[in-house]
C-alpha atoms as a PDB file:
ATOM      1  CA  UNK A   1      58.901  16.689  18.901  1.00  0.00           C
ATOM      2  CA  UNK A   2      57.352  18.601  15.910  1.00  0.00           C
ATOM      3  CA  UNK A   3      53.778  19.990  16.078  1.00  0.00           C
ATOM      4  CA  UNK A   4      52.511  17.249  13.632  1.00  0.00           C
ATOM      5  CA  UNK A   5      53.455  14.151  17.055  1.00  0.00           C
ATOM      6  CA  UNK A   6      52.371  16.983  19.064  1.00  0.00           C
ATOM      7  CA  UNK A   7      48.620  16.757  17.491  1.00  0.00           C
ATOM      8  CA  UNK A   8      48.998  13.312  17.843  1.00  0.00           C
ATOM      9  CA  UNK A   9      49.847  13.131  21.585  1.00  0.00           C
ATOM     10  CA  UNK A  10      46.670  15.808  22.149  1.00  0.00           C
ATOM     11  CA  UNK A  11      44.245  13.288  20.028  1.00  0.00           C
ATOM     12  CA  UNK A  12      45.698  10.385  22.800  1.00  0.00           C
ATOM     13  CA  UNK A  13      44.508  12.579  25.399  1.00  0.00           C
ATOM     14  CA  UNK A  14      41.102  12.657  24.258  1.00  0.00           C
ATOM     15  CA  UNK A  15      41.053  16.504  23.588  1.00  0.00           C
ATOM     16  CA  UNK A  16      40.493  17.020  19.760  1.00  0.00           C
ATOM     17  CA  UNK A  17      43.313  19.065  18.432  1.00  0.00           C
ATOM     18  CA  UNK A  18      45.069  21.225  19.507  1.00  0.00           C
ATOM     19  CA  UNK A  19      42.804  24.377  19.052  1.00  0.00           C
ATOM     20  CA  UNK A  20      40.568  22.509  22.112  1.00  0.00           C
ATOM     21  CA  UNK A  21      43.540  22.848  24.396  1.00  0.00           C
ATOM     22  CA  UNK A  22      43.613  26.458  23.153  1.00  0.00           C
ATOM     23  CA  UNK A  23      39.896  26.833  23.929  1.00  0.00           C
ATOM     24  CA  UNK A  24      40.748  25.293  27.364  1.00  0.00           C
ATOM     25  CA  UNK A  25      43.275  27.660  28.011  1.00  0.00           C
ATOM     26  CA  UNK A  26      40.983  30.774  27.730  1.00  0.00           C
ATOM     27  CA  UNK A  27      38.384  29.406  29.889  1.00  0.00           C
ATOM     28  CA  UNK A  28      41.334  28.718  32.391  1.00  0.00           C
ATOM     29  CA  UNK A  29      42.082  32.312  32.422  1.00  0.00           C
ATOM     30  CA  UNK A  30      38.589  32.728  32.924  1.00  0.00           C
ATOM     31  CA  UNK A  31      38.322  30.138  35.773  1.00  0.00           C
ATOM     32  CA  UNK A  32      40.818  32.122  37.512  1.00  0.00           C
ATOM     33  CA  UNK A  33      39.346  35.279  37.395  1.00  0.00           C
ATOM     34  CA  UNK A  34      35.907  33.840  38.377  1.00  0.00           C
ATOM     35  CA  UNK A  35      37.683  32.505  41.634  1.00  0.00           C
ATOM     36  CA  UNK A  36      39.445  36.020  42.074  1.00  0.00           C
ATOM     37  CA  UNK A  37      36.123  37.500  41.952  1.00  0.00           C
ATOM     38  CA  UNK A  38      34.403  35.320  44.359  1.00  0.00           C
ATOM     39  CA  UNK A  39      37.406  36.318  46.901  1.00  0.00           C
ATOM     40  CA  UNK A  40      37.009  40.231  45.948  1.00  0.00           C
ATOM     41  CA  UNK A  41      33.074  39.709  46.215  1.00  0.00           C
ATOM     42  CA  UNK A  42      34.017  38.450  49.927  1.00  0.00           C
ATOM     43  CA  UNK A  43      36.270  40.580  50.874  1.00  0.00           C
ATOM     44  CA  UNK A  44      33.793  43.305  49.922  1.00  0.00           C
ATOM     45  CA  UNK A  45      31.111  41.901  51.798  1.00  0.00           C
ATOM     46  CA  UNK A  46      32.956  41.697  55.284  1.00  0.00           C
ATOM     47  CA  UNK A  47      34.608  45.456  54.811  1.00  0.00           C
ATOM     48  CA  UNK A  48      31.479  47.231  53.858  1.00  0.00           C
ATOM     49  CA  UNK A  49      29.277  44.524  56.057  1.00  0.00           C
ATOM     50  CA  UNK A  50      27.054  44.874  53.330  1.00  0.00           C
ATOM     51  CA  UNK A  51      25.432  41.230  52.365  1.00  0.00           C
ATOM     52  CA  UNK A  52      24.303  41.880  49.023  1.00  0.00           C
ATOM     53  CA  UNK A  53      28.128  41.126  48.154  1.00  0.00           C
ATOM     54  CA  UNK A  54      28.067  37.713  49.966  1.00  0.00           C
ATOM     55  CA  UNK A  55      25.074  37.010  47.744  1.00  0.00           C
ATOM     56  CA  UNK A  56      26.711  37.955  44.929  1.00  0.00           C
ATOM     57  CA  UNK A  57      29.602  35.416  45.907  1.00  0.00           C
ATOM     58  CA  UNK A  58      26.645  32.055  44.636  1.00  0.00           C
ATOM     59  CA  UNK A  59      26.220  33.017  41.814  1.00  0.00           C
ATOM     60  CA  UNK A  60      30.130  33.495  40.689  1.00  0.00           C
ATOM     61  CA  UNK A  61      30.758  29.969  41.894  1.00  0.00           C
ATOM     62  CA  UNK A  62      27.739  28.478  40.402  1.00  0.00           C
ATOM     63  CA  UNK A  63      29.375  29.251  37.147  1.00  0.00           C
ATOM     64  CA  UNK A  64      33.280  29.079  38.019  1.00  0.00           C
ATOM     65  CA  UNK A  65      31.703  25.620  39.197  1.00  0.00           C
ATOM     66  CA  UNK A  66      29.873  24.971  35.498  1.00  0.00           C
ATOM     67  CA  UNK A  67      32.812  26.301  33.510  1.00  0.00           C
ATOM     68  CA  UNK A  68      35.580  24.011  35.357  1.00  0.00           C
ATOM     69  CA  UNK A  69      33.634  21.201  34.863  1.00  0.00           C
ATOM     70  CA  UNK A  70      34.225  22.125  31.269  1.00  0.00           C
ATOM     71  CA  UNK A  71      37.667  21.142  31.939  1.00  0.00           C
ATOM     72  CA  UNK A  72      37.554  18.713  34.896  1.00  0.00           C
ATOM     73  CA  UNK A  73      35.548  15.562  33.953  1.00  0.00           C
ATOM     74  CA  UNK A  74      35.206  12.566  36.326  1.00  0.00           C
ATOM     75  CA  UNK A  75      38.249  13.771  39.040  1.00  0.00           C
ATOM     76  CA  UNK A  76      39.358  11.170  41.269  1.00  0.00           C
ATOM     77  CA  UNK A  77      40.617  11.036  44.972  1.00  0.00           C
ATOM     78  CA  UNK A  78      40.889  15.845  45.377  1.00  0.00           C
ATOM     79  CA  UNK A  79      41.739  16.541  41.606  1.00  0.00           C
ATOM     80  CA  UNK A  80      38.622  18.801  41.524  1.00  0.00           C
ATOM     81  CA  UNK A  81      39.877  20.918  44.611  1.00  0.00           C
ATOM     82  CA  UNK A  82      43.490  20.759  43.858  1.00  0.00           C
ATOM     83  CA  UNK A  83      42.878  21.708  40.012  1.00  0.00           C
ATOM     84  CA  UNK A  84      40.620  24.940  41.661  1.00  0.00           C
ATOM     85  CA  UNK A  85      43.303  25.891  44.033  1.00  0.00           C
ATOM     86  CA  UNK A  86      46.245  25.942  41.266  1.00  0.00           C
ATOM     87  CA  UNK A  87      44.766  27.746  39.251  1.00  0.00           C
ATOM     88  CA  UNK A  88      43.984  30.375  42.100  1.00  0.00           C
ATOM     89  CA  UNK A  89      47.564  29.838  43.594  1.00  0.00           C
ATOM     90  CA  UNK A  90      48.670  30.781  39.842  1.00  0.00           C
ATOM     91  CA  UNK A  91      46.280  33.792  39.636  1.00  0.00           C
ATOM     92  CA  UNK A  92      47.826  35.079  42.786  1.00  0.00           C
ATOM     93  CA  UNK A  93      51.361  34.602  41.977  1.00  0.00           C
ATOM     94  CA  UNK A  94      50.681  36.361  38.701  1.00  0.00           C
ATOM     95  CA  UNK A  95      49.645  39.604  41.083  1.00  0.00           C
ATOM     96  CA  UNK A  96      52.268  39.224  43.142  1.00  0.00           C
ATOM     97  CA  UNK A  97      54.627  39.516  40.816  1.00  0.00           C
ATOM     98  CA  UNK A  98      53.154  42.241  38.652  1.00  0.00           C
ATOM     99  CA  UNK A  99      53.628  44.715  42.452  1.00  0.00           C
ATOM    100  CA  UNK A 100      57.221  43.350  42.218  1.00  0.00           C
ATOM    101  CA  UNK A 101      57.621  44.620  38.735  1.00  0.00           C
ATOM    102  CA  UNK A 102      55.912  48.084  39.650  1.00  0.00           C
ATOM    103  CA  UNK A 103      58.428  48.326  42.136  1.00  0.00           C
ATOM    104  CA  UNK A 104      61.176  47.689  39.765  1.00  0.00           C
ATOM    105  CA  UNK A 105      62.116  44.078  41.379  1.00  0.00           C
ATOM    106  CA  UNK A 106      63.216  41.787  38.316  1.00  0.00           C
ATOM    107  CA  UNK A 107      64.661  39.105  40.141  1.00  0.00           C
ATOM    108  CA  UNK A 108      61.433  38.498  42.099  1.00  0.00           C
ATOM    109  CA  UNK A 109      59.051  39.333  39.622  1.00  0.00           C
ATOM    110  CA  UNK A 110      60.939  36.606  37.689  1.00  0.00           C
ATOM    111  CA  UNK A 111      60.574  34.022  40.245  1.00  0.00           C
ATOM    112  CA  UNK A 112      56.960  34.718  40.803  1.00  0.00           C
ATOM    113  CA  UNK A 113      56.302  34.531  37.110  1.00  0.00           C
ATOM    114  CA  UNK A 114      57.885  31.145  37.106  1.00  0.00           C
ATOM    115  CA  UNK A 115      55.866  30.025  40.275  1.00  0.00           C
ATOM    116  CA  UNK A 116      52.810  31.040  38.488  1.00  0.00           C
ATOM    117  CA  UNK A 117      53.840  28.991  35.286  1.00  0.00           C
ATOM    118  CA  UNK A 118      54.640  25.945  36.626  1.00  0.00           C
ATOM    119  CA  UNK A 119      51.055  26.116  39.150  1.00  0.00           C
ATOM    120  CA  UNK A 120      49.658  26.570  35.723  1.00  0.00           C
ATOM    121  CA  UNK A 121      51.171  24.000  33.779  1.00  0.00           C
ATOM    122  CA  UNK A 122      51.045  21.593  37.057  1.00  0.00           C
ATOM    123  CA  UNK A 123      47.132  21.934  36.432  1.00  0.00           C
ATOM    124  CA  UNK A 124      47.385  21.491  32.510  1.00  0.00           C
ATOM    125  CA  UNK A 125      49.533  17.945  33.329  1.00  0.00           C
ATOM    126  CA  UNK A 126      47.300  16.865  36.177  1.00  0.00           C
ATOM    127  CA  UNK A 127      44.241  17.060  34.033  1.00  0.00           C
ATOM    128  CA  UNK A 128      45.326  16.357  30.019  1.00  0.00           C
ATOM    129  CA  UNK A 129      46.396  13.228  32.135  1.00  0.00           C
ATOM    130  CA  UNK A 130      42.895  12.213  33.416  1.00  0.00           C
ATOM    131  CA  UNK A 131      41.107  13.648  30.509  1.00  0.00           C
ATOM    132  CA  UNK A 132      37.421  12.057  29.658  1.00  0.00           C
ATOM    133  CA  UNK A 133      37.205   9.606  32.599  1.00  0.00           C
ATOM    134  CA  UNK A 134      40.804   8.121  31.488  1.00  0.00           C
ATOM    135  CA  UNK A 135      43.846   8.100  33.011  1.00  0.00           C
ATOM    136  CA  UNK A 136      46.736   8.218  31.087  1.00  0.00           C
ATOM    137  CA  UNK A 137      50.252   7.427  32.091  1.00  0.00           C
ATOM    138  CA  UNK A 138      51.904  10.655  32.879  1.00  0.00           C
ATOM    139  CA  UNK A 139      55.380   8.956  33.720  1.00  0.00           C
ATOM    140  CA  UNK A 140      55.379   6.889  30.193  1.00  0.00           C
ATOM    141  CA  UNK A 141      54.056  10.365  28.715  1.00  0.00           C
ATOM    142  CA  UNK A 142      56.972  12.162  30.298  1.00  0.00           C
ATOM    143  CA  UNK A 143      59.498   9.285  29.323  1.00  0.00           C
ATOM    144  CA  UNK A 144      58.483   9.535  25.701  1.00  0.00           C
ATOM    145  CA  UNK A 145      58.857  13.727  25.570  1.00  0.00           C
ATOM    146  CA  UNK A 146      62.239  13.032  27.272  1.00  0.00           C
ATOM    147  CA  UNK A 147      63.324  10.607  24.478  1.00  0.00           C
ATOM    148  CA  UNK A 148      62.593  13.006  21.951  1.00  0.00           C
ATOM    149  CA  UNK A 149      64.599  15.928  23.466  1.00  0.00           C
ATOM    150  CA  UNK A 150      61.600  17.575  25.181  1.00  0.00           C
ATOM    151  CA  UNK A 151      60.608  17.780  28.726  1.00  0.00           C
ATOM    152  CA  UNK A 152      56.892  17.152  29.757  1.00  0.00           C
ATOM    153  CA  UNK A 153      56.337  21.173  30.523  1.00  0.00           C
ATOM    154  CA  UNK A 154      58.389  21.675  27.200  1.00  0.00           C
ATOM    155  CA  UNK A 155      55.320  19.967  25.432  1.00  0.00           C
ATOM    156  CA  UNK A 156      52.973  21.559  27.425  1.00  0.00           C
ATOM    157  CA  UNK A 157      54.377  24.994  26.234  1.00  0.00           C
ATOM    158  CA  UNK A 158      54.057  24.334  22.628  1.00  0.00           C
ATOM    159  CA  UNK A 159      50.285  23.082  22.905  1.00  0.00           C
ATOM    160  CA  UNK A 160      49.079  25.885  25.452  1.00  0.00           C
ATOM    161  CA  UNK A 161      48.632  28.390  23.022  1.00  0.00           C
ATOM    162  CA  UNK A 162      45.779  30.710  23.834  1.00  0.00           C
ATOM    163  CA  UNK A 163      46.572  32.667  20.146  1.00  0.00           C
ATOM    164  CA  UNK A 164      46.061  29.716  17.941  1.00  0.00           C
ATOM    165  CA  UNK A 165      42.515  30.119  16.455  1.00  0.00           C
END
C-alpha cells in the first residue's frame, strides 16, 4: 500500500490527512505523560504526606481528561478506560525497558520496546476504528491491508508519524 491509498484509508476514518494522525500522535505522547504525572503527583503526596500534591493530582486529570477527549469521541461499552490504560501500560513499558537498557539487557529491553509498541498501536487501531461516533470495520480494514501485502500494524506504522509536519 503506497502513501497516496494510505491518505485515502485515513480520510475513511474520518481523520483529515494524515498530518491529523500526526497531530494525534503528539498529544498521545502527551496523554501519557499527563497520566505519569498524576501517578508521580500521588506517589508524592503519600511519601511526603503532604496534600498539596494530592491537590495537584485534579487538576492534571482535568486536562489529561480534556486532551483525550481530543482523541476519544463518543467511546462505547470501556473504550474510554481501556484507551487511558494503554496508553499508561505503554508509558510504563517504555521505562521499563529504558532500566533494562541502562543495565546493558538487549534482549529485554527489546521485548519491552515491542510490548510498548504494540499497547501503543493497540490504542491507535481501537480508536482510528471508532473515530467520530463511527465504527468502522476493523476485520474488513485488516483484510484489505492483508491483500495488499501489509499487515494492519504495518499501516499503522507508516501513518503514525509524529515528524511529518
Amino acid at each position: 500500500m503506497d502513501k497516496k491509498e494510505l491518505a485515502e484509508k485515513v480520510k475513511t476514518f474520518g481523520i483529515g490527512n494524515v498530518s491529523d494522525l500526526s497531530s494525534g500522535e503528539d498529544l498521545s505522547i502527551a496523554i501519557m505523560n499527563l497520566i505519569s504525572i498524576e501517578e508521580h503527583l500521588y506517589f508524592t503526596s503519600m511519601k511526603t504526606q503532604d496534600r498539596k500534591y494530592s491537590l495537584l493530582v485534579d487538576d492534571i486529570r482535568r486536562m489529561r481528561i480534556r486532551l483525550l477527549k481530543e482523541l476519544i469521541n463518543q467511546p462505547e461499552g470501556e473504550l474510554w478506560c481501556v484507551s487511558k490504560h494503554l496508553l499508561s501500560a505503554a508509558m510504563r513499558m517504555i521505562e521499563v525497558g529504558t532500566k533494562h537498557l541502562s543495565t546493558g539487557n538487549i534482549e529485554e529491553t527489546e521485548r519491552k520496546f515491542n510490548d510498548a509498541y504494540l499497547l501503543y498501536t493497540t490504542f491507535w487501531e481501537l480508536n482510528i476504528t471508532h473515530k467520530n461516533g463511527q465504527e468502522h470495520d476493523t476485520q474488513e480494514t485488516r483484510n484489505t491491508v492483508k491483500a495488499n501485502g501489509n499487515g494492519f500494524r504495518e499501516m499503522l506504522n507508516n501513518m503514525l508519524n509524529c515528524c511529518k509536519e
